[in-house]
Structure formats: C-alpha cells, structure tokens
N, C-alpha and C. Protein backbone atom coordinates (compact mmCIF):
# COMPACT_ATOMS: atom_id res chain seq x y z
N UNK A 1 108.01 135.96 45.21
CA UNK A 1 108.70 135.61 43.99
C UNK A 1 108.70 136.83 43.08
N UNK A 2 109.48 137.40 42.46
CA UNK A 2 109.87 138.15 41.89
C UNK A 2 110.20 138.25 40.30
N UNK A 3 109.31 138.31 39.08
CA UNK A 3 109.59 138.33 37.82
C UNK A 3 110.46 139.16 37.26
N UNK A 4 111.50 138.95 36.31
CA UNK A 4 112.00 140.20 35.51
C UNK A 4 112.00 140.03 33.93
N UNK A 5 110.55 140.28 34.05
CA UNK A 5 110.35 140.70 32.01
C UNK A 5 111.17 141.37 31.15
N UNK A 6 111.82 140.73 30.69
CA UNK A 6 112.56 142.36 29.87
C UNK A 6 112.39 141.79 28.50
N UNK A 7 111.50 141.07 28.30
CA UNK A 7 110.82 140.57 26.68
C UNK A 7 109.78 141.45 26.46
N UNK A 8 109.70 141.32 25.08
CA UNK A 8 108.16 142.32 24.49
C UNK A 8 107.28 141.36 24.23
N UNK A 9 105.63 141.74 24.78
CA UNK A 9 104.82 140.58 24.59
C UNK A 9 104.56 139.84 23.17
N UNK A 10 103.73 139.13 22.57
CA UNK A 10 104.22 138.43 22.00
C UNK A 10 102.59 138.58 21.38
N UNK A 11 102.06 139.27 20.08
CA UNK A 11 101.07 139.67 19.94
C UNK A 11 100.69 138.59 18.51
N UNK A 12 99.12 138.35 18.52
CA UNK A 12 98.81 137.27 17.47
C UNK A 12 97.61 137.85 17.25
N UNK A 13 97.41 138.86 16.91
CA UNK A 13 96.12 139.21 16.55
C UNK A 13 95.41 139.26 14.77
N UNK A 14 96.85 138.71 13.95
CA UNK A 14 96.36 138.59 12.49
C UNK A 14 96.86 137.43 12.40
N UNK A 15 95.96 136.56 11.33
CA UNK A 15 96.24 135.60 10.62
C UNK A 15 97.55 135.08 10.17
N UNK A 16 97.80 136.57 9.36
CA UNK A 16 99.06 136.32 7.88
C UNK A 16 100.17 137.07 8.66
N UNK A 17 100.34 136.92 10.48
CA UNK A 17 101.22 137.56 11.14
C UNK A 17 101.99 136.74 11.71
N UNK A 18 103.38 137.12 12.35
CA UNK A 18 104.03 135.81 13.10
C UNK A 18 102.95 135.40 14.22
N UNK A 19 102.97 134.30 14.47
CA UNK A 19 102.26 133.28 15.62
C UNK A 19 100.40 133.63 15.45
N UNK A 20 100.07 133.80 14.68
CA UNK A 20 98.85 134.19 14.03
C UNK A 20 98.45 132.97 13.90
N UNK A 21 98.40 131.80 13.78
CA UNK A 21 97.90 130.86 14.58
C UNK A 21 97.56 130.25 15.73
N UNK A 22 98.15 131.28 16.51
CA UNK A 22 97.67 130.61 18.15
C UNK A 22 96.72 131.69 18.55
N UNK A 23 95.45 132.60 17.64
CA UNK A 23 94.55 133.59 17.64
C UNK A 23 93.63 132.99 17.87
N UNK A 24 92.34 133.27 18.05
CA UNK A 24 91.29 132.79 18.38
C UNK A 24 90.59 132.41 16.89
N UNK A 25 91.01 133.14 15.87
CA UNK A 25 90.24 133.16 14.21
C UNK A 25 90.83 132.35 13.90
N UNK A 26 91.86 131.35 13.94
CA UNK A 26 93.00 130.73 13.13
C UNK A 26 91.63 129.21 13.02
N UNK A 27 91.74 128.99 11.33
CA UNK A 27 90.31 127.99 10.84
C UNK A 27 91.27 126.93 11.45
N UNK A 28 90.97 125.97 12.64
CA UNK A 28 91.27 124.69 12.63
C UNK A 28 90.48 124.22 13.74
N UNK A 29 90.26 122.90 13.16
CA UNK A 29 89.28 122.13 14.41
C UNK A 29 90.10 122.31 16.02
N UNK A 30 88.83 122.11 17.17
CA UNK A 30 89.00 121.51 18.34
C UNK A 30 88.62 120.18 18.60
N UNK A 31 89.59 119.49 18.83
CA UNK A 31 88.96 117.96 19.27
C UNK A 31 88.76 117.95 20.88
N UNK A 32 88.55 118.11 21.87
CA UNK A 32 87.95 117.73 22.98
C UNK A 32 86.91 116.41 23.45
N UNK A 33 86.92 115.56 24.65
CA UNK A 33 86.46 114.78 24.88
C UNK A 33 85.80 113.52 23.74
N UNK A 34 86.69 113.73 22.47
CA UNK A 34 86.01 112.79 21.61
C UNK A 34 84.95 113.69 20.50
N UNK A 35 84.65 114.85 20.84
CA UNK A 35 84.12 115.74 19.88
C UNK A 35 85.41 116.69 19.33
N UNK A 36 84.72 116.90 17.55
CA UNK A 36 85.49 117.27 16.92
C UNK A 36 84.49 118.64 16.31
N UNK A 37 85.31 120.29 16.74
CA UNK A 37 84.47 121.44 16.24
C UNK A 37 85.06 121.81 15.02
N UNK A 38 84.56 121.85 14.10
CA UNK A 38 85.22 122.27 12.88
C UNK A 38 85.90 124.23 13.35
C-alpha cells in the first residue's frame, strides 16, 4: 500500500495555538473506566 502525503503535519505543541488542545498540557479531565482525572 502506498501513501501520498503532500499535507504539512499538523503541530499542537502550544496552548494559545491552532489545535493546542489536542496537546498533552491542554487542563481538561480524563474520564476512563468510570474514573474521572482532573
């Protein structure tokens, strides 16, 4: 199978940046199995 990228990746490494919510720092809970991580 054969990919052809010709997009630029798609970087989230600040907060106050586009898609700067899907970062690892972005403050919002995880809910998993019924637990909730702030």
């Amino acid at each position: 199978m054969h990919h052809n990228h010709t997009s630029s990746p798609i970087h989230f490494y600040d907060l106050d940046k586009p898609y700067g919510e899907f970062g690892n720092f972005y403050p919002a809970p995880i809910q998993l199995d019924g637990f909730i991580w702030p």
